[in-house]
PDB file of N, CA and C in Angstrom:
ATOM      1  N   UNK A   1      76.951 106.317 103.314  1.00  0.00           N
ATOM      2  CA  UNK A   1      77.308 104.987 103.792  1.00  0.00           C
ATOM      3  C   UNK A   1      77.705 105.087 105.266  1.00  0.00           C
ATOM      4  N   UNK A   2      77.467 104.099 106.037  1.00  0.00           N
ATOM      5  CA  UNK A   2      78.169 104.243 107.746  1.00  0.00           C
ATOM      6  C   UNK A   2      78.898 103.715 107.641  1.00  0.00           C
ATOM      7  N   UNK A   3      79.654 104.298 108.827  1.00  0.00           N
ATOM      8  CA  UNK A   3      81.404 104.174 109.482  1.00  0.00           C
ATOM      9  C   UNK A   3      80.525 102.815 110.359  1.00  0.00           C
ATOM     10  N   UNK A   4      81.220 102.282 110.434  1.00  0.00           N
ATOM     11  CA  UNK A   4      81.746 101.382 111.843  1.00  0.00           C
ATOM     12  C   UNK A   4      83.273 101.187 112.100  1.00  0.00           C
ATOM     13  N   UNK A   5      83.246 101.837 113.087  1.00  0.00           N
ATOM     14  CA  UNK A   5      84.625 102.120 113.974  1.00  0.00           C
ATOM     15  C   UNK A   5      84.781 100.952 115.008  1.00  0.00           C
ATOM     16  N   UNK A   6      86.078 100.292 114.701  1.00  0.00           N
ATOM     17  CA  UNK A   6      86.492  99.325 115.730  1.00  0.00           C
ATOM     18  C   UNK A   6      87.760  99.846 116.338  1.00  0.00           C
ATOM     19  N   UNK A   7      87.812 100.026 117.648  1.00  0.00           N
ATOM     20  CA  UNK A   7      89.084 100.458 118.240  1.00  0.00           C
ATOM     21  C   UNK A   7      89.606  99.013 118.906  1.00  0.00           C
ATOM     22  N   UNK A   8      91.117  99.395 118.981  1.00  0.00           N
ATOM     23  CA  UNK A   8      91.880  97.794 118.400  1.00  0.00           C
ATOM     24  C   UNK A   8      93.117  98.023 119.010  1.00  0.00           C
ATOM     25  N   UNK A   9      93.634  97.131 119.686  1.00  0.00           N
ATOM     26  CA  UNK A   9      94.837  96.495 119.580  1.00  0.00           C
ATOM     27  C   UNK A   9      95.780  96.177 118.417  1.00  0.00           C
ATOM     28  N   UNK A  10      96.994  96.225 118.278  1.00  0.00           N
ATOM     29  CA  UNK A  10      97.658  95.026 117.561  1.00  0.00           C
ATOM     30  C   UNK A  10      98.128  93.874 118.486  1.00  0.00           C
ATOM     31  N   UNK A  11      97.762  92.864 117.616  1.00  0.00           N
ATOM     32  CA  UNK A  11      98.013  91.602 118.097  1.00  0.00           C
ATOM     33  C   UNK A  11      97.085  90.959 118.929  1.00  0.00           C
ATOM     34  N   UNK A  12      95.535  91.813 119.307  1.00  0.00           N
ATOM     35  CA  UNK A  12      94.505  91.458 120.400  1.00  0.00           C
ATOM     36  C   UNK A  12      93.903  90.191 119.304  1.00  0.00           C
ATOM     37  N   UNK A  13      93.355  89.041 119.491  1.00  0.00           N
ATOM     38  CA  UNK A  13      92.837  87.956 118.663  1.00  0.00           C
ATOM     39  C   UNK A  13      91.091  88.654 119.361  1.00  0.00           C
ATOM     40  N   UNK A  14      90.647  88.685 119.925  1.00  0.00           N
ATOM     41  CA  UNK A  14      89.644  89.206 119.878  1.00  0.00           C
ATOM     42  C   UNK A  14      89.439  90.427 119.029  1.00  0.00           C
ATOM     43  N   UNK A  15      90.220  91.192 119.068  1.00  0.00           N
ATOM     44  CA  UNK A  15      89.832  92.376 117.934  1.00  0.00           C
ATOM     45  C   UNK A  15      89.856  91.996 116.043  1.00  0.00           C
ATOM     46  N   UNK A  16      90.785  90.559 116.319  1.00  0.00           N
ATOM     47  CA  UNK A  16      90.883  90.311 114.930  1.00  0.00           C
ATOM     48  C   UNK A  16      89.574  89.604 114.753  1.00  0.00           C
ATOM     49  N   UNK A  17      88.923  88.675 115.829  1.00  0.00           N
ATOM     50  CA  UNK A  17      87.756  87.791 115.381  1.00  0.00           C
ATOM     51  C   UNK A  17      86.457  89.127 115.116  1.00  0.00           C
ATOM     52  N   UNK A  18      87.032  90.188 116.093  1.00  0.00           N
ATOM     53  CA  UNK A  18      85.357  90.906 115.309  1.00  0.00           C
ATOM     54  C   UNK A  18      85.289  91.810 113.967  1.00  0.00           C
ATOM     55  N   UNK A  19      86.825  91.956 113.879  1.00  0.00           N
ATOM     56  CA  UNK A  19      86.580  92.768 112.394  1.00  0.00           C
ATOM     57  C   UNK A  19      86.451  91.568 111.564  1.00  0.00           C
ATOM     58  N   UNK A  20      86.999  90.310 111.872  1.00  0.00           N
ATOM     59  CA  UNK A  20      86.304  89.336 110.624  1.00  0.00           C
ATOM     60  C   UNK A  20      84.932  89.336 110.960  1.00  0.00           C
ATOM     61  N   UNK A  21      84.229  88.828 111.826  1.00  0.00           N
ATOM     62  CA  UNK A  21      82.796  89.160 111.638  1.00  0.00           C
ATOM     63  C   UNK A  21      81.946  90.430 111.026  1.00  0.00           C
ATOM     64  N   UNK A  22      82.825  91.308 111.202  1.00  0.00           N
ATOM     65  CA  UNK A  22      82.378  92.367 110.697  1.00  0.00           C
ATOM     66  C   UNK A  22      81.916  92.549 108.856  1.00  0.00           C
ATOM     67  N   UNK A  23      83.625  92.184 108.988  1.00  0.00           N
ATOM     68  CA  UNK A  23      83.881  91.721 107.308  1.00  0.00           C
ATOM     69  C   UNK A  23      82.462  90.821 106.691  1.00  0.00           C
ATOM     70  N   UNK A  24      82.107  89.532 107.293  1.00  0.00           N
ATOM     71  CA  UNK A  24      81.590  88.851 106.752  1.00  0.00           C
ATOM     72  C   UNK A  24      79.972  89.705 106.851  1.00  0.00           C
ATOM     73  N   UNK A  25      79.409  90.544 107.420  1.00  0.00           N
ATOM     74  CA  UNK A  25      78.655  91.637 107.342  1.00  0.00           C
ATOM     75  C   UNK A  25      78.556  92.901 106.773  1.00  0.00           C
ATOM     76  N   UNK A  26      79.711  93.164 106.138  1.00  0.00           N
ATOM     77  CA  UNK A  26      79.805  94.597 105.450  1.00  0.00           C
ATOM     78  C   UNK A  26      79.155  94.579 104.369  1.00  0.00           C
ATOM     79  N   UNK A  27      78.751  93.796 103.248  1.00  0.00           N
ATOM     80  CA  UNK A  27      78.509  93.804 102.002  1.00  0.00           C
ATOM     81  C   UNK A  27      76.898  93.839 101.879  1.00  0.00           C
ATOM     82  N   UNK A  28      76.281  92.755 103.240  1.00  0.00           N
ATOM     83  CA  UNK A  28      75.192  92.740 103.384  1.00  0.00           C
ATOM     84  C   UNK A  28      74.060  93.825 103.608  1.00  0.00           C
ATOM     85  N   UNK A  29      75.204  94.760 104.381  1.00  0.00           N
ATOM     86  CA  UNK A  29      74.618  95.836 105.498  1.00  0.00           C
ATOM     87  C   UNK A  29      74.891  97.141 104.789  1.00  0.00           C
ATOM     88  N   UNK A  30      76.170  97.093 103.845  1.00  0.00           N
ATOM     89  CA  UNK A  30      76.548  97.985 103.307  1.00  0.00           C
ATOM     90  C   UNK A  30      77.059  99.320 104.026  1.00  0.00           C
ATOM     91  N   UNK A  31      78.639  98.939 104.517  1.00  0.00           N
ATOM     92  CA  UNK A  31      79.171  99.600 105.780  1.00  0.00           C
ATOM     93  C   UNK A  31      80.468  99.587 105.588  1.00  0.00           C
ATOM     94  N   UNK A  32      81.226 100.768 106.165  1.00  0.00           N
ATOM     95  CA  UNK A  32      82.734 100.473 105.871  1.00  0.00           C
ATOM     96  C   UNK A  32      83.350 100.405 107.292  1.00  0.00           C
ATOM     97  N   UNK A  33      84.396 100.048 107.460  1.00  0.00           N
ATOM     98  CA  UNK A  33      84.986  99.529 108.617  1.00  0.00           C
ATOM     99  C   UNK A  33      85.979 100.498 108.688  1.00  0.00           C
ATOM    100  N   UNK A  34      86.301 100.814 110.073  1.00  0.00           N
ATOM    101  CA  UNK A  34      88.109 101.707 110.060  1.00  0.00           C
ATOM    102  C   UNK A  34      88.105 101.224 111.343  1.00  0.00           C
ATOM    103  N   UNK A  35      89.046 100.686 111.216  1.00  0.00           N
ATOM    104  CA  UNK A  35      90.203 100.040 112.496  1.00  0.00           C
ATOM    105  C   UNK A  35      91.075 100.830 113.037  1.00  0.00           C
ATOM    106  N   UNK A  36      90.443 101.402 114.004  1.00  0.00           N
ATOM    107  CA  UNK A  36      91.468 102.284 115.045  1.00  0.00           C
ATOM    108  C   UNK A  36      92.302 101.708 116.246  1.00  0.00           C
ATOM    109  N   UNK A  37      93.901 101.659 115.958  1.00  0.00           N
ATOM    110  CA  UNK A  37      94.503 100.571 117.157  1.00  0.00           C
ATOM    111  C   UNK A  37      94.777 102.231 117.865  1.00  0.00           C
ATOM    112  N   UNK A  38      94.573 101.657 119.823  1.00  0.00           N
ATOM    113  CA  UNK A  38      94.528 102.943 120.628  1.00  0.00           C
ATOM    114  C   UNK A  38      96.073 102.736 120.836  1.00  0.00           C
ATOM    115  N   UNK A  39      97.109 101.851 120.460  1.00  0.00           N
ATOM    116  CA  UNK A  39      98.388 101.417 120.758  1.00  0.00           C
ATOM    117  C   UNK A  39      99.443 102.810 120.478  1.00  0.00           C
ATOM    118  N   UNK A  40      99.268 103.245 122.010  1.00  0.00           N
ATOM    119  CA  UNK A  40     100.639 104.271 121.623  1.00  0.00           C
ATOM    120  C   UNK A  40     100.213 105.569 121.995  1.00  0.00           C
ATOM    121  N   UNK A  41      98.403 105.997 122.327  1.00  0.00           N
ATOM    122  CA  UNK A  41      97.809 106.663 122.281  1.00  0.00           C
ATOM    123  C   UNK A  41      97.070 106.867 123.999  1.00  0.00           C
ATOM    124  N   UNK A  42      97.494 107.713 124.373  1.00  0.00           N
ATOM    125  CA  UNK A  42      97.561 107.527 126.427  1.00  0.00           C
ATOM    126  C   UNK A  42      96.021 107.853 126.013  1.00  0.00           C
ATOM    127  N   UNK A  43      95.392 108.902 125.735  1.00  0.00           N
ATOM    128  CA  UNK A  43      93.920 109.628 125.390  1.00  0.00           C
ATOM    129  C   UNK A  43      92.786 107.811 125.093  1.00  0.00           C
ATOM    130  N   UNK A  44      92.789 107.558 124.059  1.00  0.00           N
ATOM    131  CA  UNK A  44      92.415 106.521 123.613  1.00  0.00           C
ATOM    132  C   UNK A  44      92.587 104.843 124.560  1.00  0.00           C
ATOM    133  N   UNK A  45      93.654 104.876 125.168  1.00  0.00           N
ATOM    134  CA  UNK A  45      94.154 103.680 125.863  1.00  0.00           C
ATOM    135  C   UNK A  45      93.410 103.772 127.340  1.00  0.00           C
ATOM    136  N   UNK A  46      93.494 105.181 127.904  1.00  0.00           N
ATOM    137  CA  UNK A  46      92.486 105.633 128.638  1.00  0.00           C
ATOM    138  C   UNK A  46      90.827 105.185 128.722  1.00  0.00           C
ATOM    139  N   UNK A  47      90.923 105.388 127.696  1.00  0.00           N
ATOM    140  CA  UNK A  47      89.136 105.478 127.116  1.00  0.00           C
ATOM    141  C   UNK A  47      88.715 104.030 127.229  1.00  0.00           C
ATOM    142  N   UNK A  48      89.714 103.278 125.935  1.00  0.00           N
ATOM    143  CA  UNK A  48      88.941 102.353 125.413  1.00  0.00           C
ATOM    144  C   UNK A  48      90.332 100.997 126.330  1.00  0.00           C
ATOM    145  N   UNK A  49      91.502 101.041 126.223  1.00  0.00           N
ATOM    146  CA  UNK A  49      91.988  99.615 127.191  1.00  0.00           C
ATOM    147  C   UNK A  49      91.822  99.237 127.466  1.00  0.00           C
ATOM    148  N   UNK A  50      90.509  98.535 128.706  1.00  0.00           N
ATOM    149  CA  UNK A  50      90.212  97.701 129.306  1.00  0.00           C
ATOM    150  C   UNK A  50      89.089  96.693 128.804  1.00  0.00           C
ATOM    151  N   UNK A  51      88.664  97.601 127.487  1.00  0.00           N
ATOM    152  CA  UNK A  51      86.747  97.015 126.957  1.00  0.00           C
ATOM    153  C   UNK A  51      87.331  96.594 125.125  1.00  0.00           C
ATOM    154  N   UNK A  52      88.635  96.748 124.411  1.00  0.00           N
ATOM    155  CA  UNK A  52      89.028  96.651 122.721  1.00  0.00           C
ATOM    156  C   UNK A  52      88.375  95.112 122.893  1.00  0.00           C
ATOM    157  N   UNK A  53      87.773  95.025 121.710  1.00  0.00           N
ATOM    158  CA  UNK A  53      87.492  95.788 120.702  1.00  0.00           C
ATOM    159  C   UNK A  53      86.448  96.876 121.090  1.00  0.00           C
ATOM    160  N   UNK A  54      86.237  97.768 120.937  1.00  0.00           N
ATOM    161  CA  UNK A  54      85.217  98.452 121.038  1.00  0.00           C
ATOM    162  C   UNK A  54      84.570  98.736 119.554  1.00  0.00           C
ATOM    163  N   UNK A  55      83.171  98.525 119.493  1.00  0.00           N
ATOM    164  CA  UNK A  55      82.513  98.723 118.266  1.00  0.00           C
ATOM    165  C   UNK A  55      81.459  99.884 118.540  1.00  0.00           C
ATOM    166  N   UNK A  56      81.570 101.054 116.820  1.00  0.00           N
ATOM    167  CA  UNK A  56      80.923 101.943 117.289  1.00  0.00           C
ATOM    168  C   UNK A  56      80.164 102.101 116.002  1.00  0.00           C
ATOM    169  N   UNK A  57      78.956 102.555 116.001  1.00  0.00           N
ATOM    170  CA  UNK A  57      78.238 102.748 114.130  1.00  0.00           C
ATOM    171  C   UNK A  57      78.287 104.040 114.150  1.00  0.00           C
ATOM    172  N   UNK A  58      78.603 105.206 113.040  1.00  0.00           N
ATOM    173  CA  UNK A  58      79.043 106.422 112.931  1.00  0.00           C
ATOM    174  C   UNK A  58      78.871 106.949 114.218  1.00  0.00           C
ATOM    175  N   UNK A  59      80.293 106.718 114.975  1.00  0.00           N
ATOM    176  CA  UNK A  59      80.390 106.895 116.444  1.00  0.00           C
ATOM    177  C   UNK A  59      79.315 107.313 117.389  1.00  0.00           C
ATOM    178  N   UNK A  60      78.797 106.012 117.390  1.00  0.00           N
ATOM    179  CA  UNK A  60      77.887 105.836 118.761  1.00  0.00           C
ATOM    180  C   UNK A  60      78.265 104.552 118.965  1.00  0.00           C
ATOM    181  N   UNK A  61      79.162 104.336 120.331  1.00  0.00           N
ATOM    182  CA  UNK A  61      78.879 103.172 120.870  1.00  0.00           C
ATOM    183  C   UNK A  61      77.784 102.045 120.993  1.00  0.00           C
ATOM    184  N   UNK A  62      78.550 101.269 120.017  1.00  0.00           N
ATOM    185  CA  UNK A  62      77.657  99.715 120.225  1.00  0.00           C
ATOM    186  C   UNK A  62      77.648  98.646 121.198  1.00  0.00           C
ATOM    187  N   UNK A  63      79.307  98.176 121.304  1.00  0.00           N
ATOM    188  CA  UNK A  63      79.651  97.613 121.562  1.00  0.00           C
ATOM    189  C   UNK A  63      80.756  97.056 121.991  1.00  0.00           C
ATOM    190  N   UNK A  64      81.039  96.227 122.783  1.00  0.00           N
ATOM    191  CA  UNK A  64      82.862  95.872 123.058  1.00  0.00           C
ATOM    192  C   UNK A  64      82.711  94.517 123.283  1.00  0.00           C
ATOM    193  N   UNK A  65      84.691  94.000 123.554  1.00  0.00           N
ATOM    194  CA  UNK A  65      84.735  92.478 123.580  1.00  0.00           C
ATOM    195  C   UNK A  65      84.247  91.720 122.420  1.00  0.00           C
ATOM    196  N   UNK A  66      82.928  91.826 121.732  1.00  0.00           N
ATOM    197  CA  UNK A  66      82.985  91.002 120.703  1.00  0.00           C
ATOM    198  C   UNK A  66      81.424  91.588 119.921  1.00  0.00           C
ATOM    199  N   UNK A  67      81.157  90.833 118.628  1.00  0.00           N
ATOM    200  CA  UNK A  67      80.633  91.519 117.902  1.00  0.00           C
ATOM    201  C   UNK A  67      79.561  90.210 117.724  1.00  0.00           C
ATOM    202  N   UNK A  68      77.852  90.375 118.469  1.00  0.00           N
ATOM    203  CA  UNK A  68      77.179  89.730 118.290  1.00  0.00           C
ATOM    204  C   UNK A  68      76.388  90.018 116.657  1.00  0.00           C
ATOM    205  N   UNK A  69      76.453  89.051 115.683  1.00  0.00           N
ATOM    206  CA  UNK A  69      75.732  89.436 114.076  1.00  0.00           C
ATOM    207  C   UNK A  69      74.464  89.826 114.349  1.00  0.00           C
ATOM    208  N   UNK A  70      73.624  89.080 115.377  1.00  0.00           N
ATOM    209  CA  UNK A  70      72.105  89.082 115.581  1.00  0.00           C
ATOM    210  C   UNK A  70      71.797  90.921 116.205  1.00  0.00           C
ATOM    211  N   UNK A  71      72.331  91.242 117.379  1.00  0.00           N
ATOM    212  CA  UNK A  71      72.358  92.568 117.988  1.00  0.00           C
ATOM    213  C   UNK A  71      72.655  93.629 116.897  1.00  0.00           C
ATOM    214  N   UNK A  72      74.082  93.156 116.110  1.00  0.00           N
ATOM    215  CA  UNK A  72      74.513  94.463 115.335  1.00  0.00           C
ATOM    216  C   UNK A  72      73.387  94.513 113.766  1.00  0.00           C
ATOM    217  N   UNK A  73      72.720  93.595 113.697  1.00  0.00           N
ATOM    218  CA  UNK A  73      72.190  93.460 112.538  1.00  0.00           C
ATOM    219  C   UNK A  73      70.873  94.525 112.918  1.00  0.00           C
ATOM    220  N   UNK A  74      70.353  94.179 114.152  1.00  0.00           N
ATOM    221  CA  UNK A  74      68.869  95.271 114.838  1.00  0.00           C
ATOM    222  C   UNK A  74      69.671  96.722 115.051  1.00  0.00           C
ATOM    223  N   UNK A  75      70.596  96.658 115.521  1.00  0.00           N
ATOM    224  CA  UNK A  75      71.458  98.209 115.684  1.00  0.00           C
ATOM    225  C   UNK A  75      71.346  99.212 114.316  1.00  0.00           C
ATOM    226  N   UNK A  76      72.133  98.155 113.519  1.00  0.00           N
ATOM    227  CA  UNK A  76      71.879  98.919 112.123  1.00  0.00           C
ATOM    228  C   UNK A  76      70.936  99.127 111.439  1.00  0.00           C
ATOM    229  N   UNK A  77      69.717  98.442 111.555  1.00  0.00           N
ATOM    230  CA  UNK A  77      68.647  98.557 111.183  1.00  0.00           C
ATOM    231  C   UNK A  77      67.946  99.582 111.603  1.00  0.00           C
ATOM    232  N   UNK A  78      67.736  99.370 113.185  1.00  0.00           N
ATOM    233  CA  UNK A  78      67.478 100.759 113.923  1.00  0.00           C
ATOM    234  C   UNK A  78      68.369 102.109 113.299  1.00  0.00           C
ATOM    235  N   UNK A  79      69.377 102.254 112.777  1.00  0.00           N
ATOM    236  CA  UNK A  79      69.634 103.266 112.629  1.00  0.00           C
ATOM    237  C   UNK A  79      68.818 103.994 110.681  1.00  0.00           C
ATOM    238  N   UNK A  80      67.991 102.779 110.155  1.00  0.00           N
ATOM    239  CA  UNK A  80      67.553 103.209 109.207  1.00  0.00           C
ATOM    240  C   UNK A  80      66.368 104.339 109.275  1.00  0.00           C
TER     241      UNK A  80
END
């Protein structure tokens, strides 16, 4: 099964609108989600702070800021 990794804030409303989109895609796509908040984490806050949400399919960068269904739907596909 694939990871999709969202790196996250607490309290970011953009990170919450893409793991709900996500959500409403997991069942379809057949994918599990792990929500990584970089909060607290200098390495990670580094990396990813300026671009959360960041979306990744068994870590390869997809995506950040927000989670288009149409793009991530060809992403995952491509990865069949």
């Amino acid at each position: 099964m694939r990871i999709v990794q969202i790196y996250s804030r607490h309290g970011c409303h953009l990170c919450e609108i893409a793991v709900n989109v996500l959500e409403t895609m997991q069942s379809e796509l057949n994918f599990e989600i792990e929500e990584i908040f970089i909060d607290g984490s200098a390495d990670l806050e580094s990396k990813y702070g300026d671009q959360v949400p960041v979306i990744q399919i068994d870590h390869v960068q997809h995506d950040f800021f927000a989670v288009d269904p149409v793009r991530f739907r060809k992403a995952m596909a491509a990865r069949d």
